[in-house]
ModelCIF file with pLDDT and N, C-alpha, C, O atoms, coordinates in Angstrom:
data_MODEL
#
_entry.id   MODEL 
#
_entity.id                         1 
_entity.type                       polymer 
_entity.pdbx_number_of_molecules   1 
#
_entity_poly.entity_id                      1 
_entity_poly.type                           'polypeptide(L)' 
_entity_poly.nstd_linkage                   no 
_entity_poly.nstd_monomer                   no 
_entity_poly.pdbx_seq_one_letter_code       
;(UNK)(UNK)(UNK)(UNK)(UNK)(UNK)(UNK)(UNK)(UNK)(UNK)(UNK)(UNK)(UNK)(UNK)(UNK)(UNK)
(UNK)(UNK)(UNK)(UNK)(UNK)(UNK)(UNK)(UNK)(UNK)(UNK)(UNK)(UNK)(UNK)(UNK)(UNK)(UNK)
(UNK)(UNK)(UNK)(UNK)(UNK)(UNK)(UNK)(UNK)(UNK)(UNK)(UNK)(UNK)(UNK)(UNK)(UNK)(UNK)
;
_entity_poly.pdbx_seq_one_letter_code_can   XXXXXXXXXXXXXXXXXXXXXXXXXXXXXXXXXXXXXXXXXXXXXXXX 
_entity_poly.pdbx_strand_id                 A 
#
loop_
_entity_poly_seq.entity_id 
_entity_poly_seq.num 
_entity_poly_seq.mon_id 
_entity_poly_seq.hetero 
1 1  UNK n 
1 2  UNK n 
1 3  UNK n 
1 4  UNK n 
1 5  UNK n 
1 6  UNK n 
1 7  UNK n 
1 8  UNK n 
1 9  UNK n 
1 10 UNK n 
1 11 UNK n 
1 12 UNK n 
1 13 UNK n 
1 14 UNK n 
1 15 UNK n 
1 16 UNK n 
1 17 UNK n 
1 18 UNK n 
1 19 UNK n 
1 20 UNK n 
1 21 UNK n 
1 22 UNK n 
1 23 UNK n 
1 24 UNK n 
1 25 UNK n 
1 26 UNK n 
1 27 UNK n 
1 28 UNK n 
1 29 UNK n 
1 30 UNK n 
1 31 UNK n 
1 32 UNK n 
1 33 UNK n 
1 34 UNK n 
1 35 UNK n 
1 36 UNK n 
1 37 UNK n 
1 38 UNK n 
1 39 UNK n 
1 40 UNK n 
1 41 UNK n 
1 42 UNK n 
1 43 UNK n 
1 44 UNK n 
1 45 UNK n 
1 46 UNK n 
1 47 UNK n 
1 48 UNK n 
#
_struct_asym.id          A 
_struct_asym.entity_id   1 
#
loop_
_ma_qa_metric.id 
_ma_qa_metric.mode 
_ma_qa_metric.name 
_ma_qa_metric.software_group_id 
_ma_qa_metric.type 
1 global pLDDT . pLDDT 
2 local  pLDDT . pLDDT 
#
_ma_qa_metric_global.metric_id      1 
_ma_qa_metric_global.metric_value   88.21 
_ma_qa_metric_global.model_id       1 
_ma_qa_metric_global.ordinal_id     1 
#
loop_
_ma_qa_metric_local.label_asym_id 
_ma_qa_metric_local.label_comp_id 
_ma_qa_metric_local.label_seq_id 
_ma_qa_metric_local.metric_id 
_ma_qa_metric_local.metric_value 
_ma_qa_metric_local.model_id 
_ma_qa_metric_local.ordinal_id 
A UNK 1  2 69.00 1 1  
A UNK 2  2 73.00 1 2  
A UNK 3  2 80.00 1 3  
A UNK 4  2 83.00 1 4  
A UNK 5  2 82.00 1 5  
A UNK 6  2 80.00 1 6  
A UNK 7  2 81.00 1 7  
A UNK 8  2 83.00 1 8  
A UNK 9  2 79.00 1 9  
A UNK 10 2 80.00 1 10 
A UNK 11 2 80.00 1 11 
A UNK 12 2 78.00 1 12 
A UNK 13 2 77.00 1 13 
A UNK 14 2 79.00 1 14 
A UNK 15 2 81.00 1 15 
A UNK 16 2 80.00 1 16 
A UNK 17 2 84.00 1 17 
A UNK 18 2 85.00 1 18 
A UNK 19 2 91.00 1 19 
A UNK 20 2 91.00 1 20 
A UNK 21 2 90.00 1 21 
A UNK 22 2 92.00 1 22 
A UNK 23 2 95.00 1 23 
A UNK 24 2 95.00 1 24 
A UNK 25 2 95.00 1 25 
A UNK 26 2 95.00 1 26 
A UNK 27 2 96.00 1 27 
A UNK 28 2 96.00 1 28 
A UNK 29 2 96.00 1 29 
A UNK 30 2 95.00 1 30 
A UNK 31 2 96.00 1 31 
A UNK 32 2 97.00 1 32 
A UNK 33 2 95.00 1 33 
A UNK 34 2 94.00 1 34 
A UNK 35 2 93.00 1 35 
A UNK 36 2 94.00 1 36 
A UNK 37 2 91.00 1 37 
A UNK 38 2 90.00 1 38 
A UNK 39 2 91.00 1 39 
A UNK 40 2 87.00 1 40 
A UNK 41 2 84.00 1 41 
A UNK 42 2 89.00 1 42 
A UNK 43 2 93.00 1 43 
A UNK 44 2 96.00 1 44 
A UNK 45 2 96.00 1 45 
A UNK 46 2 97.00 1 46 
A UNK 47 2 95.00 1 47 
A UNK 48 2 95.00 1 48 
#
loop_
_atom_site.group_PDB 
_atom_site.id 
_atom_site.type_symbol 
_atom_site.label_atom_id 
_atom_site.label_alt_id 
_atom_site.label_comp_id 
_atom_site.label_asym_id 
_atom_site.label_entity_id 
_atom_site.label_seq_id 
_atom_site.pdbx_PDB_ins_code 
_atom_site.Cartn_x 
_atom_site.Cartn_y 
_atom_site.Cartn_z 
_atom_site.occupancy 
_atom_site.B_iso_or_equiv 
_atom_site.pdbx_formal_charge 
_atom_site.auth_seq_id 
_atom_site.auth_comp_id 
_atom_site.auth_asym_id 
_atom_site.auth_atom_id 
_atom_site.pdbx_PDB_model_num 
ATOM 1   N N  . UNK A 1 1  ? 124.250 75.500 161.366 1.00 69.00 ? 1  UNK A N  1 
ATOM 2   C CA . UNK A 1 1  ? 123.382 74.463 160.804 1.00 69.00 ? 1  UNK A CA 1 
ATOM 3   C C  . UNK A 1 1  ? 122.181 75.049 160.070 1.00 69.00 ? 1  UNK A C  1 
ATOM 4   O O  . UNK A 1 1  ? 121.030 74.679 160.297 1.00 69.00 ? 1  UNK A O  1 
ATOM 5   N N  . UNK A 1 2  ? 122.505 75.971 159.188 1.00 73.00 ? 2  UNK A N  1 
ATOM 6   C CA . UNK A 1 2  ? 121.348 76.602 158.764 1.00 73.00 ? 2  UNK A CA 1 
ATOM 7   C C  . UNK A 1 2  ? 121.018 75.956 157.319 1.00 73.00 ? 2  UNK A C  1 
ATOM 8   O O  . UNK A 1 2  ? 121.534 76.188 156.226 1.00 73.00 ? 2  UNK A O  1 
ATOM 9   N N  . UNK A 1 3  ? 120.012 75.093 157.677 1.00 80.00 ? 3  UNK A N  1 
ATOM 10  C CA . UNK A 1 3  ? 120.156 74.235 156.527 1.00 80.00 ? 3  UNK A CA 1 
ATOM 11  C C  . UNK A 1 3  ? 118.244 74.956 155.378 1.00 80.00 ? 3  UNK A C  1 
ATOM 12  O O  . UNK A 1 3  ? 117.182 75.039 155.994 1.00 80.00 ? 3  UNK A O  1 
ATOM 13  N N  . UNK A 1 4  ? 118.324 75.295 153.972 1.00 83.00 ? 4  UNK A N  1 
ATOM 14  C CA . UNK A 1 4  ? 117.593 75.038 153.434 1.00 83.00 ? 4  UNK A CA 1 
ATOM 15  C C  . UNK A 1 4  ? 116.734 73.799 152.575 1.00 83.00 ? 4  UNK A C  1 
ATOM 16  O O  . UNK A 1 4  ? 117.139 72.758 152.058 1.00 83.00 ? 4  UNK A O  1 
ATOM 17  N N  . UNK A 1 5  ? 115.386 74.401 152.670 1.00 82.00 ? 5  UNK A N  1 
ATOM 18  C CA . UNK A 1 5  ? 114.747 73.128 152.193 1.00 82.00 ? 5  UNK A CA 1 
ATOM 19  C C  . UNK A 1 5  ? 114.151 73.620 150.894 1.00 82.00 ? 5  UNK A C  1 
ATOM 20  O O  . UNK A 1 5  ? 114.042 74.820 150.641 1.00 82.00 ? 5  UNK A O  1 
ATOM 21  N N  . UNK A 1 6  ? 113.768 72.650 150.077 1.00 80.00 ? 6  UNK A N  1 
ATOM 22  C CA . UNK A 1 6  ? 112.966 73.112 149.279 1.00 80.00 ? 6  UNK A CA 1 
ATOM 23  C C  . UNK A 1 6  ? 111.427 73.523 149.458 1.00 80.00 ? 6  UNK A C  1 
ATOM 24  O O  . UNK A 1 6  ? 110.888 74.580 149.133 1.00 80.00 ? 6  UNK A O  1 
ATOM 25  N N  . UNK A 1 7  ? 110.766 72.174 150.182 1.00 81.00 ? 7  UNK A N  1 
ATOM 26  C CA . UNK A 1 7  ? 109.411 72.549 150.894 1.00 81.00 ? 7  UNK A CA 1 
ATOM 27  C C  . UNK A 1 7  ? 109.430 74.035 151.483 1.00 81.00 ? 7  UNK A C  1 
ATOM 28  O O  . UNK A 1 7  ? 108.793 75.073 151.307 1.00 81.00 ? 7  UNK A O  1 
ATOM 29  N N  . UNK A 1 8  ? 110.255 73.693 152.097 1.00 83.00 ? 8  UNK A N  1 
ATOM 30  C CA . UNK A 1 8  ? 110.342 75.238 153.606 1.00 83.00 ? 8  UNK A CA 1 
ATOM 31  C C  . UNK A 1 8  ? 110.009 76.370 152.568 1.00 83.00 ? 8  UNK A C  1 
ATOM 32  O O  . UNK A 1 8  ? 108.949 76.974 152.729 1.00 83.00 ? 8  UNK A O  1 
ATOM 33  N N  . UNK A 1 9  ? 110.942 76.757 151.364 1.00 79.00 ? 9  UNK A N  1 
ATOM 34  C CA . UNK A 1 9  ? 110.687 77.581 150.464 1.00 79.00 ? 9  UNK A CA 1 
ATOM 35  C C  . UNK A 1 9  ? 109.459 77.891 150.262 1.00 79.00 ? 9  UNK A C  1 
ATOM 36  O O  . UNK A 1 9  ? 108.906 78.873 150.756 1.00 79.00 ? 9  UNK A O  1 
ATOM 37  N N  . UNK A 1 10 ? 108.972 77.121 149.562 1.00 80.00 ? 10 UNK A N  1 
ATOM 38  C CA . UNK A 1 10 ? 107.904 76.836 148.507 1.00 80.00 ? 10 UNK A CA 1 
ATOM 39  C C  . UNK A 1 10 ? 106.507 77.363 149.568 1.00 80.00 ? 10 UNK A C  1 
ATOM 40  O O  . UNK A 1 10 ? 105.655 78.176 149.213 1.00 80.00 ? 10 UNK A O  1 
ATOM 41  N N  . UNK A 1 11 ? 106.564 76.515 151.207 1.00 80.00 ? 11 UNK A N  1 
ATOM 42  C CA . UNK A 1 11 ? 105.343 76.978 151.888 1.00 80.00 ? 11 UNK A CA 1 
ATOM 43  C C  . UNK A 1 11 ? 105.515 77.800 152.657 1.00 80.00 ? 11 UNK A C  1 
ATOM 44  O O  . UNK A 1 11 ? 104.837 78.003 153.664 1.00 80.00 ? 11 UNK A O  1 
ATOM 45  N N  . UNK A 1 12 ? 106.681 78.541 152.198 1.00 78.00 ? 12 UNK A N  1 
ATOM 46  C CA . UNK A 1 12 ? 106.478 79.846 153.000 1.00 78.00 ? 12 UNK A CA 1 
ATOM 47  C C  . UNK A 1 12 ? 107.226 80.237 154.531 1.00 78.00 ? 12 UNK A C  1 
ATOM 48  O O  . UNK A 1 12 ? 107.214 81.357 155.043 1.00 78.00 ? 12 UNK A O  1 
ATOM 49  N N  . UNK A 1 13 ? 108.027 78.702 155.238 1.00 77.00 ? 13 UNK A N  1 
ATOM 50  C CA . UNK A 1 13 ? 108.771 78.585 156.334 1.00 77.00 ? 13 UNK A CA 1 
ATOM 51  C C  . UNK A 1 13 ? 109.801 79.555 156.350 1.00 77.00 ? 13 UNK A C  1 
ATOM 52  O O  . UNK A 1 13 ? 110.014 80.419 157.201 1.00 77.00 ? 13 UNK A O  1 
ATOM 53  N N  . UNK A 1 14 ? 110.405 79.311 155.319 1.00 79.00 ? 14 UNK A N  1 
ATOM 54  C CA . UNK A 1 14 ? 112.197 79.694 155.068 1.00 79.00 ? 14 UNK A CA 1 
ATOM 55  C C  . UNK A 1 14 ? 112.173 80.957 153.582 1.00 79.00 ? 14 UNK A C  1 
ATOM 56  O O  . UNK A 1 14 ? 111.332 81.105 152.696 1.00 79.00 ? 14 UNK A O  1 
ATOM 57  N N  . UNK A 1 15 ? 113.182 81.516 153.789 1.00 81.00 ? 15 UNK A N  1 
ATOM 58  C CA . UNK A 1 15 ? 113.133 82.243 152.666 1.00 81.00 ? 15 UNK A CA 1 
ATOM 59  C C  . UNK A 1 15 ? 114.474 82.049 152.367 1.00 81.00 ? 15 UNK A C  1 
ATOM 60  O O  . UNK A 1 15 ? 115.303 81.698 153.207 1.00 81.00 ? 15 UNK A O  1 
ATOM 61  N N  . UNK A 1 16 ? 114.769 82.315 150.932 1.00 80.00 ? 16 UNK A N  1 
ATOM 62  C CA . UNK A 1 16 ? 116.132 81.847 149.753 1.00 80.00 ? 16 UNK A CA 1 
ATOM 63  C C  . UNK A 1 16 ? 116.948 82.872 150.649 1.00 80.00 ? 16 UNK A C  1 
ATOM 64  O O  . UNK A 1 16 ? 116.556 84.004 150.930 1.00 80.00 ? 16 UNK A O  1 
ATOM 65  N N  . UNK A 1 17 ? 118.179 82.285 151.065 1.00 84.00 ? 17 UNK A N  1 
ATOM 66  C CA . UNK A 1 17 ? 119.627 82.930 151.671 1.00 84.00 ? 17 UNK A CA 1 
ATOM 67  C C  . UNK A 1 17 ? 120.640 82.572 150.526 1.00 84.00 ? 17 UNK A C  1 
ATOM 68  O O  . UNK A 1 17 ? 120.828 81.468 150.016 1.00 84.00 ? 17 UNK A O  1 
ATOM 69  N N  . UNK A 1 18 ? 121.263 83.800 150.238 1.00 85.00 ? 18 UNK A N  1 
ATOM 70  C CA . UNK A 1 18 ? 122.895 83.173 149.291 1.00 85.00 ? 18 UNK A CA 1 
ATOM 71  C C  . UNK A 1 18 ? 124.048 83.784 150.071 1.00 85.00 ? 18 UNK A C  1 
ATOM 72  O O  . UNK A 1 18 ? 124.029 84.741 150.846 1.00 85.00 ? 18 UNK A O  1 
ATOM 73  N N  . UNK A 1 19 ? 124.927 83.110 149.737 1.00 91.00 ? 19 UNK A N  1 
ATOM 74  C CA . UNK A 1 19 ? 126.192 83.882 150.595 1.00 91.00 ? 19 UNK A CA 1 
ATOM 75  C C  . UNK A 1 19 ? 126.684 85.242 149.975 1.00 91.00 ? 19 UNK A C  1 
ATOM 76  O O  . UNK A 1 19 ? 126.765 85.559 148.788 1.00 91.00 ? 19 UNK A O  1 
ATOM 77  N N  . UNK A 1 20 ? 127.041 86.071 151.294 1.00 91.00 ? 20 UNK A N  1 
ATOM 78  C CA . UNK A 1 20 ? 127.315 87.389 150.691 1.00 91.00 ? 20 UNK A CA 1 
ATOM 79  C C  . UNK A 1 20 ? 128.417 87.475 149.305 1.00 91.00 ? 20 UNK A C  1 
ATOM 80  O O  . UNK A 1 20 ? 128.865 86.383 148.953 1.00 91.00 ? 20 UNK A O  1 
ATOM 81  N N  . UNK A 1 21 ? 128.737 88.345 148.741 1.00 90.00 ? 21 UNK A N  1 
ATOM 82  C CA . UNK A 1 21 ? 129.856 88.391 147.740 1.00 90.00 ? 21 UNK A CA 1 
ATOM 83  C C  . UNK A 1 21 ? 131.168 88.482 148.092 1.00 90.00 ? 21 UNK A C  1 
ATOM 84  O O  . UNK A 1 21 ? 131.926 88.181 147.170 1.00 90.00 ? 21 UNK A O  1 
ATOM 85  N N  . UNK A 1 22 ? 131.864 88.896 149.447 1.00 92.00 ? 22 UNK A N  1 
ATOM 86  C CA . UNK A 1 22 ? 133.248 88.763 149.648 1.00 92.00 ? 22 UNK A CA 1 
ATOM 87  C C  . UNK A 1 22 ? 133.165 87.149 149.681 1.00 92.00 ? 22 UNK A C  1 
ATOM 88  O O  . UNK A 1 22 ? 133.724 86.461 148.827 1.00 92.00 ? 22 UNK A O  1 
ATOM 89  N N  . UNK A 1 23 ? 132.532 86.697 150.578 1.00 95.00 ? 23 UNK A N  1 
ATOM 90  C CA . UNK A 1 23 ? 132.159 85.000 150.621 1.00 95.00 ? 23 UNK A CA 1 
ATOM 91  C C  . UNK A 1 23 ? 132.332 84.277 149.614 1.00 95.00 ? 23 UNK A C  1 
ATOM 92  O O  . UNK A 1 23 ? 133.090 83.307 149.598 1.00 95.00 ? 23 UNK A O  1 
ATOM 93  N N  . UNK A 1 24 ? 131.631 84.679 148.641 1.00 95.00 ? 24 UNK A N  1 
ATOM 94  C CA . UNK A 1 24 ? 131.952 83.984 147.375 1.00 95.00 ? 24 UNK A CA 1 
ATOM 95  C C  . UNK A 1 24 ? 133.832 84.489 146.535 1.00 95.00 ? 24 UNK A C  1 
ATOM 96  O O  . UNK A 1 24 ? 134.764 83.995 145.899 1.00 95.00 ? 24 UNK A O  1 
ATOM 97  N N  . UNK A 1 25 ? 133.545 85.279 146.919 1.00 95.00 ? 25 UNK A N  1 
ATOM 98  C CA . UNK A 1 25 ? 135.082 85.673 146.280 1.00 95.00 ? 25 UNK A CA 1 
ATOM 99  C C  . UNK A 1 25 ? 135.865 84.894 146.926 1.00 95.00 ? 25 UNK A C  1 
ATOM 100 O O  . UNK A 1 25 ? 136.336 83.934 146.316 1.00 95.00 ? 25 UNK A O  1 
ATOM 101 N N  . UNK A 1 26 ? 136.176 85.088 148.201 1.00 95.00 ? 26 UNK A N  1 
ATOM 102 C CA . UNK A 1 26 ? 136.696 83.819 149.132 1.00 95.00 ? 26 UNK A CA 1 
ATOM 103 C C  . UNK A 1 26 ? 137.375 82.422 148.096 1.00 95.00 ? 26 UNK A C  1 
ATOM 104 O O  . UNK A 1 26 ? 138.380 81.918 147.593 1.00 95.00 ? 26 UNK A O  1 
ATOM 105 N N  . UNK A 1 27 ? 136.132 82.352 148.260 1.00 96.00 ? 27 UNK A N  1 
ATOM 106 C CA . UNK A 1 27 ? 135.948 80.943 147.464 1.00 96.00 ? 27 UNK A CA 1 
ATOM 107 C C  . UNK A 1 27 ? 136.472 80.539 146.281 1.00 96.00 ? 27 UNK A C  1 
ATOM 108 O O  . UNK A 1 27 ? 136.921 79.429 145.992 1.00 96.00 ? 27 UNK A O  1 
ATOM 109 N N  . UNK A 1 28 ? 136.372 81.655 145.525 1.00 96.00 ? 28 UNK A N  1 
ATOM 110 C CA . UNK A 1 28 ? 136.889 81.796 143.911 1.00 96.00 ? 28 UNK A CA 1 
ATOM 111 C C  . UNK A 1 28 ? 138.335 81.838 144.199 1.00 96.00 ? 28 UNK A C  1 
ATOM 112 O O  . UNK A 1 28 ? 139.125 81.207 143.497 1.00 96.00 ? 28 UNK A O  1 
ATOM 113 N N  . UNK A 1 29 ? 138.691 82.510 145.139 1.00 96.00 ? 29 UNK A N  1 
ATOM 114 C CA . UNK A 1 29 ? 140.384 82.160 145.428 1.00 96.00 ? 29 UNK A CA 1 
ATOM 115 C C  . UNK A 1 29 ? 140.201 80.924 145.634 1.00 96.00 ? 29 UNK A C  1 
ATOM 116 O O  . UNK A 1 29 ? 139.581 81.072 146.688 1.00 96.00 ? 29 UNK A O  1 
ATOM 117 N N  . UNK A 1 30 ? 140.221 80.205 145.542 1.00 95.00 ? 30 UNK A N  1 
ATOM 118 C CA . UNK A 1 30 ? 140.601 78.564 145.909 1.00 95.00 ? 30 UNK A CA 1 
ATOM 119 C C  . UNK A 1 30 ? 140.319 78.138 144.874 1.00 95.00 ? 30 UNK A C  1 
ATOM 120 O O  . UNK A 1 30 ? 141.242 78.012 144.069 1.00 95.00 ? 30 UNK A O  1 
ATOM 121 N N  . UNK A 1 31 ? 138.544 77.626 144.341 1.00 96.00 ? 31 UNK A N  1 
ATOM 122 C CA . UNK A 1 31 ? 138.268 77.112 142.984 1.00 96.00 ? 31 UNK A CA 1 
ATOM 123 C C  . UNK A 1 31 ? 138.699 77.720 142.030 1.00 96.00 ? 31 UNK A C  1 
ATOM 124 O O  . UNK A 1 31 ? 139.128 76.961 141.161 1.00 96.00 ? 31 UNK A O  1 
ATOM 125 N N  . UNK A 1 32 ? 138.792 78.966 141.755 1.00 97.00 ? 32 UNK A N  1 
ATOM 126 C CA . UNK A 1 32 ? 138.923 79.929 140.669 1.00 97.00 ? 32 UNK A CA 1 
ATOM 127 C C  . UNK A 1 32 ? 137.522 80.252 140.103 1.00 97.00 ? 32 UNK A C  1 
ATOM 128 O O  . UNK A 1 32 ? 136.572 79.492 140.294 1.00 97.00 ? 32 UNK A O  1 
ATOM 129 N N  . UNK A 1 33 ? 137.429 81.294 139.465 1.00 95.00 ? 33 UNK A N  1 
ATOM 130 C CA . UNK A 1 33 ? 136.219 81.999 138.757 1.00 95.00 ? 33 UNK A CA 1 
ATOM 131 C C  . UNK A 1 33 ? 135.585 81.216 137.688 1.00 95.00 ? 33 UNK A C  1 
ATOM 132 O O  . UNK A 1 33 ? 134.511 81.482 137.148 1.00 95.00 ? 33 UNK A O  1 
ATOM 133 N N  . UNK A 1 34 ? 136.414 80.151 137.420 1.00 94.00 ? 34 UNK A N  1 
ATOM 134 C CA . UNK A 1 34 ? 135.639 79.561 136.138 1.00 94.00 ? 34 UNK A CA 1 
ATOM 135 C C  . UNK A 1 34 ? 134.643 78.863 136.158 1.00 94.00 ? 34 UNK A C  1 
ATOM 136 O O  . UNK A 1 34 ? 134.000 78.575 135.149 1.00 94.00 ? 34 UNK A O  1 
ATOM 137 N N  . UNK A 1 35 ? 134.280 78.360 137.727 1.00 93.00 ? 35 UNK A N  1 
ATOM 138 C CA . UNK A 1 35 ? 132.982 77.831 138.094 1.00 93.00 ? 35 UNK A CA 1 
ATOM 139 C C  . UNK A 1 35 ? 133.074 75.621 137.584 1.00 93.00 ? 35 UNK A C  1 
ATOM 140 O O  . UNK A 1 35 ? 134.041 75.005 137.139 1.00 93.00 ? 35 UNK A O  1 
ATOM 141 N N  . UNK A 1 36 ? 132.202 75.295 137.794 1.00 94.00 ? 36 UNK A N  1 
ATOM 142 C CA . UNK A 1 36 ? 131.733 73.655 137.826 1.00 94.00 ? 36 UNK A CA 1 
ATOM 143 C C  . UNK A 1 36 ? 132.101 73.281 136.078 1.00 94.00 ? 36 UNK A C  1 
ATOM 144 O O  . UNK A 1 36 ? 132.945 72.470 135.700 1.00 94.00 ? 36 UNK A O  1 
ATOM 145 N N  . UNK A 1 37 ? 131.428 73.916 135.418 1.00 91.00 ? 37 UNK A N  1 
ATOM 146 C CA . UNK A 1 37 ? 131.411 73.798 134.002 1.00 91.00 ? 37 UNK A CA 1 
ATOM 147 C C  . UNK A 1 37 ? 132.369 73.474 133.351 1.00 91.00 ? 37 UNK A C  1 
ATOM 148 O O  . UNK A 1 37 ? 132.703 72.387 132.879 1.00 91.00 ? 37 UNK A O  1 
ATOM 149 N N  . UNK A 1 38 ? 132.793 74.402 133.331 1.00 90.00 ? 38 UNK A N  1 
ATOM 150 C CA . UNK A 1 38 ? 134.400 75.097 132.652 1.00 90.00 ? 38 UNK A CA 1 
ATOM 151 C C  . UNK A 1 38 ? 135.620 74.377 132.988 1.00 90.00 ? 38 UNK A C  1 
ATOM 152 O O  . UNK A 1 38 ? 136.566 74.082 132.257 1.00 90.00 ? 38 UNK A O  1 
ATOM 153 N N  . UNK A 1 39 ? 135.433 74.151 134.202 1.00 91.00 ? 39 UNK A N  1 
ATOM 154 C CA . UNK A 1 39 ? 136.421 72.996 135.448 1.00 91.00 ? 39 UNK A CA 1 
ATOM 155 C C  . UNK A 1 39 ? 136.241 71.891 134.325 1.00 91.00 ? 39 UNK A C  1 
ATOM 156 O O  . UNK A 1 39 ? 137.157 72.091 133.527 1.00 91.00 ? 39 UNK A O  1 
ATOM 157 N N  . UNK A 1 40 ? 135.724 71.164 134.040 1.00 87.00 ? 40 UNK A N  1 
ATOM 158 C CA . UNK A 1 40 ? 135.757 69.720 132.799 1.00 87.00 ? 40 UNK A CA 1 
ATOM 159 C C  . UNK A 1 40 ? 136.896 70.557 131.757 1.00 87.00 ? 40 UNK A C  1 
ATOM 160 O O  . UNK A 1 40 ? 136.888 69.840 130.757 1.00 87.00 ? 40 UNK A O  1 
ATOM 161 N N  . UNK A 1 41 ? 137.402 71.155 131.614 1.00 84.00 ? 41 UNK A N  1 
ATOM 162 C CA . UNK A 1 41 ? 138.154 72.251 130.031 1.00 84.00 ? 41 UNK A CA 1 
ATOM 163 C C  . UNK A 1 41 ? 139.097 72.557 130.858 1.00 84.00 ? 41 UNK A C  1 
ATOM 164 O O  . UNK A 1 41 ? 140.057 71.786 130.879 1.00 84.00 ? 41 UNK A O  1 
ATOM 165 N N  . UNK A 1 42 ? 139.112 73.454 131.548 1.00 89.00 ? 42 UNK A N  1 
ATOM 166 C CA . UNK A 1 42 ? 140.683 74.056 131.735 1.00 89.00 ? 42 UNK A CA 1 
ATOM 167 C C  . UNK A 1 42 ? 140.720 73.954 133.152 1.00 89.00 ? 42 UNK A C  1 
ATOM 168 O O  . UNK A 1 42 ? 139.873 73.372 133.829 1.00 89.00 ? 42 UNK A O  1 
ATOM 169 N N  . UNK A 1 43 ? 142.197 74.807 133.776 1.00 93.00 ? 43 UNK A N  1 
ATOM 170 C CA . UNK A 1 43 ? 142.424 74.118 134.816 1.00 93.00 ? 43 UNK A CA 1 
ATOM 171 C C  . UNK A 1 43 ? 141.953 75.868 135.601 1.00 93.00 ? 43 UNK A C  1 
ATOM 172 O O  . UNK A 1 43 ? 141.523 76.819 134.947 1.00 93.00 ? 43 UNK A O  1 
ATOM 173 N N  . UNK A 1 44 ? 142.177 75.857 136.966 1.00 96.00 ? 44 UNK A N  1 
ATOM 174 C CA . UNK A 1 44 ? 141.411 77.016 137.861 1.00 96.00 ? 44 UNK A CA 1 
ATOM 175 C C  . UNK A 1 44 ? 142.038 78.503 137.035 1.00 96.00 ? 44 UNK A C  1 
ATOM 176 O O  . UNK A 1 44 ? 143.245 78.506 136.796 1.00 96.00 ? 44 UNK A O  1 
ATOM 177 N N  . UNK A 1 45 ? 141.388 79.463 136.710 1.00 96.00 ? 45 UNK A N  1 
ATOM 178 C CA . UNK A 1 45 ? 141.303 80.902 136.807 1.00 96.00 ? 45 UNK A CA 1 
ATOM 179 C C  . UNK A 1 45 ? 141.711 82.133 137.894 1.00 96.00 ? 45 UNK A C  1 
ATOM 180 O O  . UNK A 1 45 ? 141.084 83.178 137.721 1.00 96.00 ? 45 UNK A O  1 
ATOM 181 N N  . UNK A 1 46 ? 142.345 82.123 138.604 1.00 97.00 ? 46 UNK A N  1 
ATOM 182 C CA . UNK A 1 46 ? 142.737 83.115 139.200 1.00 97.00 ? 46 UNK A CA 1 
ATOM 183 C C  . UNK A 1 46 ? 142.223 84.710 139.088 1.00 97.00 ? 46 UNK A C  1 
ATOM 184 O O  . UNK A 1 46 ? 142.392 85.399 138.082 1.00 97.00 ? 46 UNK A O  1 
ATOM 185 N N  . UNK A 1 47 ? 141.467 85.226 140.494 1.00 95.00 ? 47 UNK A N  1 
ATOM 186 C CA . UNK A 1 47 ? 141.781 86.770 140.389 1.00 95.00 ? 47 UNK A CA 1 
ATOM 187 C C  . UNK A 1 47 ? 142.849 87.173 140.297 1.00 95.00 ? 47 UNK A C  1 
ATOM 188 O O  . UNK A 1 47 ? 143.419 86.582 141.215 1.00 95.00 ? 47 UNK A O  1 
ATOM 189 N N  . UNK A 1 48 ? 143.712 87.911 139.728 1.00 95.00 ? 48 UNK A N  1 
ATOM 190 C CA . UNK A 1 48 ? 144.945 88.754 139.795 1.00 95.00 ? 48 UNK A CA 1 
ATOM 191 C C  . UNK A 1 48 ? 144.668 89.966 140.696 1.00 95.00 ? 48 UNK A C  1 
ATOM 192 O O  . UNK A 1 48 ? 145.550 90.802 140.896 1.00 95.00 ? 48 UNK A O  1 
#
């Protein structure tokens, strides 16, 4: 439940977490690399 805030940021509570990079790769296997954008245009991208 590790939830960020924006406040928390900003005053200093919480500091910016991103998910590591295998994590995200993870992920890109499923969505594909082409991201939110691109998704409206073509269909998922695959790592090979």
């Amino acid at each position: 439940d590790a939830i960020l805030t924006w406040d928390g940021i900003l005053q200093g509570h919480q500091r910016l977490q991103f998910m590591s990079c295998s994590d995200k790769i993870a992920v890109w296997n499923v969505v594909g690399i082409q991201g939110a954008l691109l998704s409206h245009y073509i269909e998922p991208v695959y790592l090979e």
